[in-house]
PDB file of N, CA and C in Angstrom:
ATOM      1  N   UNK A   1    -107.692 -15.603  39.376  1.00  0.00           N
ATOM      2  CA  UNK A   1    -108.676 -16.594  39.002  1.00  0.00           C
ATOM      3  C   UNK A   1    -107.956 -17.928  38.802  1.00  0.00           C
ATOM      4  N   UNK A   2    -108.392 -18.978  39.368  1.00  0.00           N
ATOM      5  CA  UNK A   2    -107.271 -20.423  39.330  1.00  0.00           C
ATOM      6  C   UNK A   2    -108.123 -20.740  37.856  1.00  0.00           C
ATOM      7  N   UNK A   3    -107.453 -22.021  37.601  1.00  0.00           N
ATOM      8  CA  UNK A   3    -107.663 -22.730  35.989  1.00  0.00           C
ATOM      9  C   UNK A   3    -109.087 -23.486  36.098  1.00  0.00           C
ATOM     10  N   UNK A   4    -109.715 -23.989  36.936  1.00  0.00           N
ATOM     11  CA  UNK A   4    -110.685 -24.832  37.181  1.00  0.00           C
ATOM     12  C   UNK A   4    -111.778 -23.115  36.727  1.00  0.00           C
ATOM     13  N   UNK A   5    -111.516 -22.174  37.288  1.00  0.00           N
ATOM     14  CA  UNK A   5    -112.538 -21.370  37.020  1.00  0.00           C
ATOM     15  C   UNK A   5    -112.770 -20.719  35.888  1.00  0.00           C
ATOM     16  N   UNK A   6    -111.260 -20.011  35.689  1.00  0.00           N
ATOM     17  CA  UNK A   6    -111.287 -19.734  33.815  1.00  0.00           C
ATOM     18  C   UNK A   6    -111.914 -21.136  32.923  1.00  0.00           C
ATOM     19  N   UNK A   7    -111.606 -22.187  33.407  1.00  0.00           N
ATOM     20  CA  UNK A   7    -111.996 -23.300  32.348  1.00  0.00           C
ATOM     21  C   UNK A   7    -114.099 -23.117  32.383  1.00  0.00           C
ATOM     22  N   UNK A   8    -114.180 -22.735  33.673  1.00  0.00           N
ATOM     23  CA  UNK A   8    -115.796 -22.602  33.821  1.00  0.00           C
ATOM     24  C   UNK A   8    -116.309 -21.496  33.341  1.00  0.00           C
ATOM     25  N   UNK A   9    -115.484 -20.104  32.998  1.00  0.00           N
ATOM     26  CA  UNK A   9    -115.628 -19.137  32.686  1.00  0.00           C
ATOM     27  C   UNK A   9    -115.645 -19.024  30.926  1.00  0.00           C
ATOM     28  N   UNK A  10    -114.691 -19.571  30.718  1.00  0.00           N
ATOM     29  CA  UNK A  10    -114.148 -19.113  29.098  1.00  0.00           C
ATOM     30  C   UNK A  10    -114.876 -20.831  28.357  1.00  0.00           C
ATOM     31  N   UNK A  11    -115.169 -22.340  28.815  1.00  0.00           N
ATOM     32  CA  UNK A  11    -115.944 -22.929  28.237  1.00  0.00           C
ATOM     33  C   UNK A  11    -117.225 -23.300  28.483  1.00  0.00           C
ATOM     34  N   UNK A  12    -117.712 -23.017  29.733  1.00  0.00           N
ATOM     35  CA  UNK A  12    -119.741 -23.427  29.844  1.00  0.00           C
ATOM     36  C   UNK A  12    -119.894 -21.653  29.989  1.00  0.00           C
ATOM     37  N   UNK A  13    -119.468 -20.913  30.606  1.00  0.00           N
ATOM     38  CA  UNK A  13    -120.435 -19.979  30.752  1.00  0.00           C
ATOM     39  C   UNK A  13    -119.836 -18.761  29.288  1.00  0.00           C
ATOM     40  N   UNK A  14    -119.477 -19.083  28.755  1.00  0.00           N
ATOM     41  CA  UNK A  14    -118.990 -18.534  27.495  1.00  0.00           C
ATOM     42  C   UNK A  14    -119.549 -18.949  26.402  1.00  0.00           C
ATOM     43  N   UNK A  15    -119.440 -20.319  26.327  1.00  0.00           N
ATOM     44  CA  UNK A  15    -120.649 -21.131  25.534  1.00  0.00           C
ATOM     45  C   UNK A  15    -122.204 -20.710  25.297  1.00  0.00           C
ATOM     46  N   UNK A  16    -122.756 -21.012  27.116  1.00  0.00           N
ATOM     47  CA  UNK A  16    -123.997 -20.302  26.992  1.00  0.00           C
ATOM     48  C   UNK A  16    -124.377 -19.144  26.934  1.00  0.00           C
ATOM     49  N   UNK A  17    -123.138 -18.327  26.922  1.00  0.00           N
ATOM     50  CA  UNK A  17    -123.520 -17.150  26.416  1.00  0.00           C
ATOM     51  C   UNK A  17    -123.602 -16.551  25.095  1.00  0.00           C
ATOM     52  N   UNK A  18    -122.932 -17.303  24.125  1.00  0.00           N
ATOM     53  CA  UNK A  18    -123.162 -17.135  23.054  1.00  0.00           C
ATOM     54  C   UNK A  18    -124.290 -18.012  22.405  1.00  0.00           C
ATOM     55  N   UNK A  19    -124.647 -19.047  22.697  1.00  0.00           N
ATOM     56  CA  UNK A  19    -126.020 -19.747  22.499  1.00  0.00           C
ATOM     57  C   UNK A  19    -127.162 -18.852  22.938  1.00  0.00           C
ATOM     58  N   UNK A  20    -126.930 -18.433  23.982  1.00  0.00           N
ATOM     59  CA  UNK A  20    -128.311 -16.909  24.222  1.00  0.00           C
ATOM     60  C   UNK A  20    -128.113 -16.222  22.812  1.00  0.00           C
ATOM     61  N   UNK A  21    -127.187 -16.001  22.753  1.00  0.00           N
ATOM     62  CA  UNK A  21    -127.022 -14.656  21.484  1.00  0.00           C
ATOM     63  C   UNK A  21    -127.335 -14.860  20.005  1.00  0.00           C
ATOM     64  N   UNK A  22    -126.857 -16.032  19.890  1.00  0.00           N
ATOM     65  CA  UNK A  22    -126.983 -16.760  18.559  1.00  0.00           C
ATOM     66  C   UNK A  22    -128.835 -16.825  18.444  1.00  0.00           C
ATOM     67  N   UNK A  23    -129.500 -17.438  19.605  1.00  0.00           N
ATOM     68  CA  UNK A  23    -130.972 -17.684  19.451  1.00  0.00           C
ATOM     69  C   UNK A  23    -131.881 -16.118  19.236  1.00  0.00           C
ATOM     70  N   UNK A  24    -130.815 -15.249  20.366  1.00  0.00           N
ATOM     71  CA  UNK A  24    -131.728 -13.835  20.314  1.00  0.00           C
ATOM     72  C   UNK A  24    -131.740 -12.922  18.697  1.00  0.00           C
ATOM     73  N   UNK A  25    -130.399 -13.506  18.128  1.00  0.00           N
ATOM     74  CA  UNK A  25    -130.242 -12.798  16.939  1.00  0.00           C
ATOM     75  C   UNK A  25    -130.639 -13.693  15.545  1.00  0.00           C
ATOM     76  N   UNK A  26    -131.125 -14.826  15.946  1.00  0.00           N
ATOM     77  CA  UNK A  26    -131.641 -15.150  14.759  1.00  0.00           C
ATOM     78  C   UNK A  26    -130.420 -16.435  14.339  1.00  0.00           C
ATOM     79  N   UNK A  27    -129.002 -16.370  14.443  1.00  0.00           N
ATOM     80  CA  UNK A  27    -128.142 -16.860  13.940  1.00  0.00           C
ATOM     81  C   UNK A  27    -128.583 -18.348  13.246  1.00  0.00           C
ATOM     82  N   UNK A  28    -128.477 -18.576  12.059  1.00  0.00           N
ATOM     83  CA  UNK A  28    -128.612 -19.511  10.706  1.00  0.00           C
ATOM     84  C   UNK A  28    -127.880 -20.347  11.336  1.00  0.00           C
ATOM     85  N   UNK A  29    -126.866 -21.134  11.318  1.00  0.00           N
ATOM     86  CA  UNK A  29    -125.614 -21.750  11.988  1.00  0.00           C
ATOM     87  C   UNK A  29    -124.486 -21.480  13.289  1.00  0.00           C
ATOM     88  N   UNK A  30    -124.605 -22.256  13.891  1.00  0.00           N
ATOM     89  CA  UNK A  30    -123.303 -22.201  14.835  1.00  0.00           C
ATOM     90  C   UNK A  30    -122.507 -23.104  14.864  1.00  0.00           C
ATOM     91  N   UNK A  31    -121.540 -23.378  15.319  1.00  0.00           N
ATOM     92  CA  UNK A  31    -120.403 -24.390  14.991  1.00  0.00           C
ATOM     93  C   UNK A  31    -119.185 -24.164  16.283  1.00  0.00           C
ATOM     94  N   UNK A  32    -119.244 -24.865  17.063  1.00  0.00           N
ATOM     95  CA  UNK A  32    -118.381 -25.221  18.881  1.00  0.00           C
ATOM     96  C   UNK A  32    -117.410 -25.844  17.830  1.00  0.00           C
ATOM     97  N   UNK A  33    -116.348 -25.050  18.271  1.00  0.00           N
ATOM     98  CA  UNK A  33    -114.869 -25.913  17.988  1.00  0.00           C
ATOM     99  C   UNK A  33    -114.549 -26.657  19.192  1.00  0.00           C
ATOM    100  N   UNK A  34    -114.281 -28.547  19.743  1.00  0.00           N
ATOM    101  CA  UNK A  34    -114.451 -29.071  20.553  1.00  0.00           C
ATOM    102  C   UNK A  34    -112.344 -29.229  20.514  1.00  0.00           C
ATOM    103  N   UNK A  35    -112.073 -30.288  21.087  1.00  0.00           N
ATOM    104  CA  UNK A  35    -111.330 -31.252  21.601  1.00  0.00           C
ATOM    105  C   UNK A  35    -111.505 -32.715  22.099  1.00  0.00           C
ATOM    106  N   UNK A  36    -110.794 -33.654  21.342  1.00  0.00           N
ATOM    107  CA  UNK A  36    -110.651 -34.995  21.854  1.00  0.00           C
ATOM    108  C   UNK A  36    -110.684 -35.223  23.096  1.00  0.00           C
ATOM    109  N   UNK A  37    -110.450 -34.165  24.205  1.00  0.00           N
ATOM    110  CA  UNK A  37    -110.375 -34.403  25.655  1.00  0.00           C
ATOM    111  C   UNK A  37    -111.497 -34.054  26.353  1.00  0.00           C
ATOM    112  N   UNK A  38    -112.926 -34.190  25.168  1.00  0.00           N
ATOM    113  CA  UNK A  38    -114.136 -34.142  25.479  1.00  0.00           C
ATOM    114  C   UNK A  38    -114.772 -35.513  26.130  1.00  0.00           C
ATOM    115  N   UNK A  39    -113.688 -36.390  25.179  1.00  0.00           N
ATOM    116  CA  UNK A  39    -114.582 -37.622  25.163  1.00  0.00           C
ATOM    117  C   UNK A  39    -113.619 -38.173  26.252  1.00  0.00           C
ATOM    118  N   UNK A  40    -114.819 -39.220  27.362  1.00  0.00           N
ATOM    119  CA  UNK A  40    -114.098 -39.012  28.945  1.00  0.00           C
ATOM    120  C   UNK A  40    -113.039 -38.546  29.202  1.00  0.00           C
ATOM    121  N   UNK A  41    -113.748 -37.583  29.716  1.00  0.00           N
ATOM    122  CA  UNK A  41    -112.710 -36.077  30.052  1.00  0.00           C
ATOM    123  C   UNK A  41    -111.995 -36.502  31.816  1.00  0.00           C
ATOM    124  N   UNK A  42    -110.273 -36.623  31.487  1.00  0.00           N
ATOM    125  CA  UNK A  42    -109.438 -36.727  32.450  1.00  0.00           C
ATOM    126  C   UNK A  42    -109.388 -35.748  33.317  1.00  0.00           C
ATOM    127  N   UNK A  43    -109.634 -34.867  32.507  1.00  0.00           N
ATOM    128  CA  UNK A  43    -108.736 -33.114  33.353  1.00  0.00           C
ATOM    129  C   UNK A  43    -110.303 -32.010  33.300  1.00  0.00           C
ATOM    130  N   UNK A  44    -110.093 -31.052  34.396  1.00  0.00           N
ATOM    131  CA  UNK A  44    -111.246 -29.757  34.155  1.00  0.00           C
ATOM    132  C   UNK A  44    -111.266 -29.364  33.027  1.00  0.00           C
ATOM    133  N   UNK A  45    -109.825 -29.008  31.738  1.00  0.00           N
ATOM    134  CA  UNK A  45    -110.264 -28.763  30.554  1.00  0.00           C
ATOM    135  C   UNK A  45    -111.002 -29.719  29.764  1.00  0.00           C
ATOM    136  N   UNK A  46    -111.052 -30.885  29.933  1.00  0.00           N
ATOM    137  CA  UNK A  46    -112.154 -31.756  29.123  1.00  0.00           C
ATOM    138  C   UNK A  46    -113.430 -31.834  29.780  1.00  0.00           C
ATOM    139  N   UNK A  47    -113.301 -31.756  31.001  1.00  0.00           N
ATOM    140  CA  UNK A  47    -114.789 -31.718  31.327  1.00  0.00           C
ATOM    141  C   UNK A  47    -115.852 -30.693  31.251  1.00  0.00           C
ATOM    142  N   UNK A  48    -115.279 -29.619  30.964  1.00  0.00           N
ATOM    143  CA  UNK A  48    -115.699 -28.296  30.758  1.00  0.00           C
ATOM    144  C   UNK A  48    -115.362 -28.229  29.343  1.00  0.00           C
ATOM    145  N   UNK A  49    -115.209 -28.606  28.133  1.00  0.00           N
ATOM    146  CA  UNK A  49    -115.397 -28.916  26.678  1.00  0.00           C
ATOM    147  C   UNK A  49    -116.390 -29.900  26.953  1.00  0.00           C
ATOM    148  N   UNK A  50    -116.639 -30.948  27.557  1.00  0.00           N
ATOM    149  CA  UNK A  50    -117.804 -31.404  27.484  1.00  0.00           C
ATOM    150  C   UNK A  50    -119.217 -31.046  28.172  1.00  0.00           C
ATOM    151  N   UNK A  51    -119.284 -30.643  28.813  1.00  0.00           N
ATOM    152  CA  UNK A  51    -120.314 -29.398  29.720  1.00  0.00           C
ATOM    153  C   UNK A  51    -120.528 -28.514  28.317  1.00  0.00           C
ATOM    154  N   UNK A  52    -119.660 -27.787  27.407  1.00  0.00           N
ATOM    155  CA  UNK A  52    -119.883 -26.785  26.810  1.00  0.00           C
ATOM    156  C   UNK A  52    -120.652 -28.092  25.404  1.00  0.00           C
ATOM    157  N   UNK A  53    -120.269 -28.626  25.014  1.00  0.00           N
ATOM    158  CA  UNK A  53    -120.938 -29.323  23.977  1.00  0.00           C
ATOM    159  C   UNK A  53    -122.129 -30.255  24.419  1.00  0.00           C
ATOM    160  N   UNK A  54    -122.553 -30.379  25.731  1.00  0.00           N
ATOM    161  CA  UNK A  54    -123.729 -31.204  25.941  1.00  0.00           C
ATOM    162  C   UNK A  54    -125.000 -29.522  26.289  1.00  0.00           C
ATOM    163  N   UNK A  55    -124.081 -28.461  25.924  1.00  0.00           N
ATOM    164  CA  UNK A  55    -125.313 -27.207  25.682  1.00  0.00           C
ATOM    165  C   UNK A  55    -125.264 -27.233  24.708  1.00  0.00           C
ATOM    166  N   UNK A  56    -124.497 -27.428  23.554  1.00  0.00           N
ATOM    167  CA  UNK A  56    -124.606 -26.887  22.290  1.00  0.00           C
ATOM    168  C   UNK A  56    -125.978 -28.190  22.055  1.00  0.00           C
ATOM    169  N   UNK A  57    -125.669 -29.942  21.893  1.00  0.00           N
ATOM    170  CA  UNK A  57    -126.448 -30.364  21.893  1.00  0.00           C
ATOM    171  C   UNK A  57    -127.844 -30.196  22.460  1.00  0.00           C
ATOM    172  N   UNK A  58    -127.758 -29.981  23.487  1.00  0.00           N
ATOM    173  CA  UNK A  58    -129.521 -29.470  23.654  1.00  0.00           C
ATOM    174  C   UNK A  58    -130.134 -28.065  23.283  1.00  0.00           C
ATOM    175  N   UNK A  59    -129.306 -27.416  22.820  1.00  0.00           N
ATOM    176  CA  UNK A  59    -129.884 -26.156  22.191  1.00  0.00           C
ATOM    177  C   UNK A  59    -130.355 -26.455  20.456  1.00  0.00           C
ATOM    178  N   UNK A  60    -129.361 -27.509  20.392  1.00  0.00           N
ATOM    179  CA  UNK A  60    -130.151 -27.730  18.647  1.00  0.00           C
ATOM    180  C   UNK A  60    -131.093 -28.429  18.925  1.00  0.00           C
ATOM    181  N   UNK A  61    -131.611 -29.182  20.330  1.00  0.00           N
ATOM    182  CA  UNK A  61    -132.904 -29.811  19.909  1.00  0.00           C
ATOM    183  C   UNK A  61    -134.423 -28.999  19.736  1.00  0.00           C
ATOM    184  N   UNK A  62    -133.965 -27.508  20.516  1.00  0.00           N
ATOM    185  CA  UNK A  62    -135.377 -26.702  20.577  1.00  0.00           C
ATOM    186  C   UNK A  62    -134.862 -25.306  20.174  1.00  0.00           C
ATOM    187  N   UNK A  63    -134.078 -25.239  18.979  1.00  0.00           N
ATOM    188  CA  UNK A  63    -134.145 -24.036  18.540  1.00  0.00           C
ATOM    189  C   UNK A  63    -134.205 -24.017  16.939  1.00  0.00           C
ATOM    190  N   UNK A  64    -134.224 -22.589  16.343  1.00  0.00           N
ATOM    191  CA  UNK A  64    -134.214 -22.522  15.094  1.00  0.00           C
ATOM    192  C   UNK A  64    -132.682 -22.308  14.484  1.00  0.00           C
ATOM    193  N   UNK A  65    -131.741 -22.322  15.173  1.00  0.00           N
ATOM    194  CA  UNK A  65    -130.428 -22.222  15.084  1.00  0.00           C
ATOM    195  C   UNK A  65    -129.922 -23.698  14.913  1.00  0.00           C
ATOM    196  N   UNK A  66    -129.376 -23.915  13.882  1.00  0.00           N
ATOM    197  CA  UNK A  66    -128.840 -25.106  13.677  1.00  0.00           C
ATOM    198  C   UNK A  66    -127.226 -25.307  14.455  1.00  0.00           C
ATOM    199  N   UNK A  67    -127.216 -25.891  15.073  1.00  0.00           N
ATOM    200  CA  UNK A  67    -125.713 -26.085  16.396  1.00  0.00           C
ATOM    201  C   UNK A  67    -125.193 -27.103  16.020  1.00  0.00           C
ATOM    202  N   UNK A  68    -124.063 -27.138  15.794  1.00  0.00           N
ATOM    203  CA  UNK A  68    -123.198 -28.311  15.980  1.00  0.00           C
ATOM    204  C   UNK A  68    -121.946 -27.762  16.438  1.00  0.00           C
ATOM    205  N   UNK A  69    -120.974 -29.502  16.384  1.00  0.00           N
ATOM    206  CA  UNK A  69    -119.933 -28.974  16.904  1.00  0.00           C
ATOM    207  C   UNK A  69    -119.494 -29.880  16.662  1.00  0.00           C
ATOM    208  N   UNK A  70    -117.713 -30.100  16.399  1.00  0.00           N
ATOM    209  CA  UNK A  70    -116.358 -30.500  15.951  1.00  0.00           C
ATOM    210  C   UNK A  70    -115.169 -30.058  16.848  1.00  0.00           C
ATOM    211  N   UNK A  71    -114.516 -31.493  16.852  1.00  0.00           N
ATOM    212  CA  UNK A  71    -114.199 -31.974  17.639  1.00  0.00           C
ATOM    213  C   UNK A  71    -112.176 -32.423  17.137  1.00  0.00           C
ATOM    214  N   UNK A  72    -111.473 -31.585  17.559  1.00  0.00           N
ATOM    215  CA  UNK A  72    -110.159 -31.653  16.363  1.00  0.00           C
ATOM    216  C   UNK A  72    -109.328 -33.270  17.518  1.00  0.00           C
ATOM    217  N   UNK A  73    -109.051 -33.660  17.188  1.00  0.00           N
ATOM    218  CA  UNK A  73    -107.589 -34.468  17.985  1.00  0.00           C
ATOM    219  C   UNK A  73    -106.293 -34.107  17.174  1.00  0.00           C
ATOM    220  N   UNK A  74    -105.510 -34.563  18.226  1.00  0.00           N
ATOM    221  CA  UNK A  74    -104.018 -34.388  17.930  1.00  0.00           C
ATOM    222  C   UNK A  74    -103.708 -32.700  17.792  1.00  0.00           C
ATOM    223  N   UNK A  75    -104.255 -31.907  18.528  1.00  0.00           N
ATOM    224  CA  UNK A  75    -103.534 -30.580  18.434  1.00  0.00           C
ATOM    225  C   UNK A  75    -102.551 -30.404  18.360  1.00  0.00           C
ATOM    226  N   UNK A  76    -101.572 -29.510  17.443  1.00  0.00           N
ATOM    227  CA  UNK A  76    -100.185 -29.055  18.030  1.00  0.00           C
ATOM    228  C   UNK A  76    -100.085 -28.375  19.450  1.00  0.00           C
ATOM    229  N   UNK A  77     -99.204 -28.766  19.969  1.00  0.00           N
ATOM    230  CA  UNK A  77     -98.893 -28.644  21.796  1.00  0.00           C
ATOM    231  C   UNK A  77    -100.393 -28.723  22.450  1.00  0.00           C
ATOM    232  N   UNK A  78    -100.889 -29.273  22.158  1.00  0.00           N
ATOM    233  CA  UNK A  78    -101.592 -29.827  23.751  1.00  0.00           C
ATOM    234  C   UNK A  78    -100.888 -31.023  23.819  1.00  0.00           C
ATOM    235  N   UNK A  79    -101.532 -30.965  25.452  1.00  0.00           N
ATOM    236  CA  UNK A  79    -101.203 -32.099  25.701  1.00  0.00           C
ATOM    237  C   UNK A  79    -101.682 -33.884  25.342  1.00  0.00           C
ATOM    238  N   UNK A  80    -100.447 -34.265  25.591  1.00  0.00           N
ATOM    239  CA  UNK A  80    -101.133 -35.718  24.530  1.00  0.00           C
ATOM    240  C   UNK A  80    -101.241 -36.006  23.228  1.00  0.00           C
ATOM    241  N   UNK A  81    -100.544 -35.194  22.422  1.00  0.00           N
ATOM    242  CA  UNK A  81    -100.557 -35.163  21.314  1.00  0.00           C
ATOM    243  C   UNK A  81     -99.592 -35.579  20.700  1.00  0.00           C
ATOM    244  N   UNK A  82    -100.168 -36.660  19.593  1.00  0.00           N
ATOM    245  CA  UNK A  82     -98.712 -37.403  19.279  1.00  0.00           C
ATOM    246  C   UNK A  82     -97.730 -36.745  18.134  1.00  0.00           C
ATOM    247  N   UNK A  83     -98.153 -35.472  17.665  1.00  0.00           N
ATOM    248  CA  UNK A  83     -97.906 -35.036  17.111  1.00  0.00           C
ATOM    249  C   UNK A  83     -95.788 -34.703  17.469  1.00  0.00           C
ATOM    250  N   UNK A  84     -95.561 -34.031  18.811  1.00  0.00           N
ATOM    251  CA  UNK A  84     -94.077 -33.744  18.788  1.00  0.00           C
ATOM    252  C   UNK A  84     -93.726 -35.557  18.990  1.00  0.00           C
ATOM    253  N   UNK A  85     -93.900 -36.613  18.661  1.00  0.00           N
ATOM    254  CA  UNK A  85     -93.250 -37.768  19.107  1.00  0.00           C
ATOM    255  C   UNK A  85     -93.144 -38.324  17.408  1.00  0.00           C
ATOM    256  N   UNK A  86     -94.212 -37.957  16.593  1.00  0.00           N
ATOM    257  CA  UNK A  86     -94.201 -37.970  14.946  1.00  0.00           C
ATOM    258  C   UNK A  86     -93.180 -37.160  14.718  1.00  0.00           C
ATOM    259  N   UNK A  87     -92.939 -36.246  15.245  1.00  0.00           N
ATOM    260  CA  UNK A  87     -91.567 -35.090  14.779  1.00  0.00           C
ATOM    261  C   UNK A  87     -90.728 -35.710  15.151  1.00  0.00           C
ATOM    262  N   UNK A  88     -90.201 -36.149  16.178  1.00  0.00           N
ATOM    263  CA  UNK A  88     -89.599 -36.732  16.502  1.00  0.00           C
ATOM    264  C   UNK A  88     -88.688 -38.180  15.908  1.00  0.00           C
ATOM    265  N   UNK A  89     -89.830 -39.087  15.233  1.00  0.00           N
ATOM    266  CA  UNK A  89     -89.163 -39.890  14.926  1.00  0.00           C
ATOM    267  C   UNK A  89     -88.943 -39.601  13.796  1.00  0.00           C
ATOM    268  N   UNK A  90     -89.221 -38.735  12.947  1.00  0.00           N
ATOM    269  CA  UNK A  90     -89.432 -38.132  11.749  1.00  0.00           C
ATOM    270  C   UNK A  90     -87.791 -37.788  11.159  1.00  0.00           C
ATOM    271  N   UNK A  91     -87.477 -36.814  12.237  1.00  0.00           N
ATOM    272  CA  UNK A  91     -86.079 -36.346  12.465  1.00  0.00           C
ATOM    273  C   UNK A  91     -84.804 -37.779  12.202  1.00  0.00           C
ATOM    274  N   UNK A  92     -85.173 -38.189  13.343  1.00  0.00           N
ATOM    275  CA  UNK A  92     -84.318 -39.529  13.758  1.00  0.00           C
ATOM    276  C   UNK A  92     -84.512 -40.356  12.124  1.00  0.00           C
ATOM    277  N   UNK A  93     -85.359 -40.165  11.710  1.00  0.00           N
ATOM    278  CA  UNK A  93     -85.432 -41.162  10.201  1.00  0.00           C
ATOM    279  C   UNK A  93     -86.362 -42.135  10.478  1.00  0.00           C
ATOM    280  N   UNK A  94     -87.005 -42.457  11.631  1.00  0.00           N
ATOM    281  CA  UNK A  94     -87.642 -43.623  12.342  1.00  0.00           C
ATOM    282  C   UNK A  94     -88.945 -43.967  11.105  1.00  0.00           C
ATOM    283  N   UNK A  95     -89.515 -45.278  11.218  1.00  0.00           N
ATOM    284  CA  UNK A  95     -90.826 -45.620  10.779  1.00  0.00           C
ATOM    285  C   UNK A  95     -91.887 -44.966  11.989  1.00  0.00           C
ATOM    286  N   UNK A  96     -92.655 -44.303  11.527  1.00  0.00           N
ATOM    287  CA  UNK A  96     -94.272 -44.065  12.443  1.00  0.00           C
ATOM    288  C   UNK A  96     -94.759 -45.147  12.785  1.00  0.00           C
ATOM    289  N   UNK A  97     -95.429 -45.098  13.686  1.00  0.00           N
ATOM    290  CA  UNK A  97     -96.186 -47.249  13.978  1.00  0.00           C
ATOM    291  C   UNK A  97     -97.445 -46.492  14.724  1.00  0.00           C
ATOM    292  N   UNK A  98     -98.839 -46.822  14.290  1.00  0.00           N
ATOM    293  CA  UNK A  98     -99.615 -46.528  15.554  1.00  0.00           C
ATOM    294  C   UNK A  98     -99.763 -47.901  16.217  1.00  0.00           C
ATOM    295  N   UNK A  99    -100.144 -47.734  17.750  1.00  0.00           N
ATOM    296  CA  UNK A  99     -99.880 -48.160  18.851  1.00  0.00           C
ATOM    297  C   UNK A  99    -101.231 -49.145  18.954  1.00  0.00           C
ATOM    298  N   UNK A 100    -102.174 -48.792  18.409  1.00  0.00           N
ATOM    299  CA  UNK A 100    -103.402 -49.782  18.716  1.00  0.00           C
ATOM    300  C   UNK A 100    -103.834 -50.110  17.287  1.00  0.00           C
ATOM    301  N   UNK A 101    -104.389 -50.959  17.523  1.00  0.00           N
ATOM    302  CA  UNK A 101    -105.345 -51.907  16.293  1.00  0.00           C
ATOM    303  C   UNK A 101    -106.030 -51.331  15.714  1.00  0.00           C
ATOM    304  N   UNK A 102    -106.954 -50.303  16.277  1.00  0.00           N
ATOM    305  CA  UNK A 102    -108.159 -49.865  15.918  1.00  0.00           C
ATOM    306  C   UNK A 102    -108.023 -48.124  15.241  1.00  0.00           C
ATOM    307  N   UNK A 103    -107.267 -47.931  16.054  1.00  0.00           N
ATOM    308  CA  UNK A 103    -106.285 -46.261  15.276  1.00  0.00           C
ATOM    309  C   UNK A 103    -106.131 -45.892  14.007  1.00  0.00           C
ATOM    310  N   UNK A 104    -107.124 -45.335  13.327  1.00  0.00           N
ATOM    311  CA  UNK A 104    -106.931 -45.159  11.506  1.00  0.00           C
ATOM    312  C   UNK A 104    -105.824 -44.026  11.326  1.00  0.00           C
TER     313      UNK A 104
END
């Protein structure tokens, strides 16, 4: 199975399959653990985290299951994460600096 398909397998059609399940069983709450690489998604893994959270959103608009979903940045080892470059300067003794203006 190449990565483009597991990514279609294990985040939209995995998704909606547990959104079937959640509605058939009644489920009170659900809660999609997302990724930052939702929001314009570079790679098949973000675009398929976002495919999987634009179901979660339309399933909370017509069900009795309350859906949401959260959204982590800065994972340890994914990619893009500034996290080993904070270790990094950390080590070295360095000051941290974020890079843009707007970056809390």
């Amino acid at each position: 199975m190449s990565r483009i398909e597991e990514a279609l397998k294990n985040n939209v059609l995995g998704t909606q399959n547990l959104v079937d399940l959640a509605d058939k069983y009644e489920v009170e709450r659900f809660v999609m653990i997302s990724t930052d690489k939702a929001v314009n998604p570079t790679n098949v893994m973000g675009a398929t985290k976002r495919l999987a959270e634009l179901i979660i959103e339309e399933k909370n608009r017509n069900s009795t299951t309350k859906y949401m979903t959260v959204r982590f940045g800065n994972v340890l080892g994914s990619n893009g994460s500034v996290i080993p470059i904070f270790s990094d300067l950390i080590k070295e003794g360095r000051n941290l600096t974020v890079t843009h203006p707007e970056i809390t």
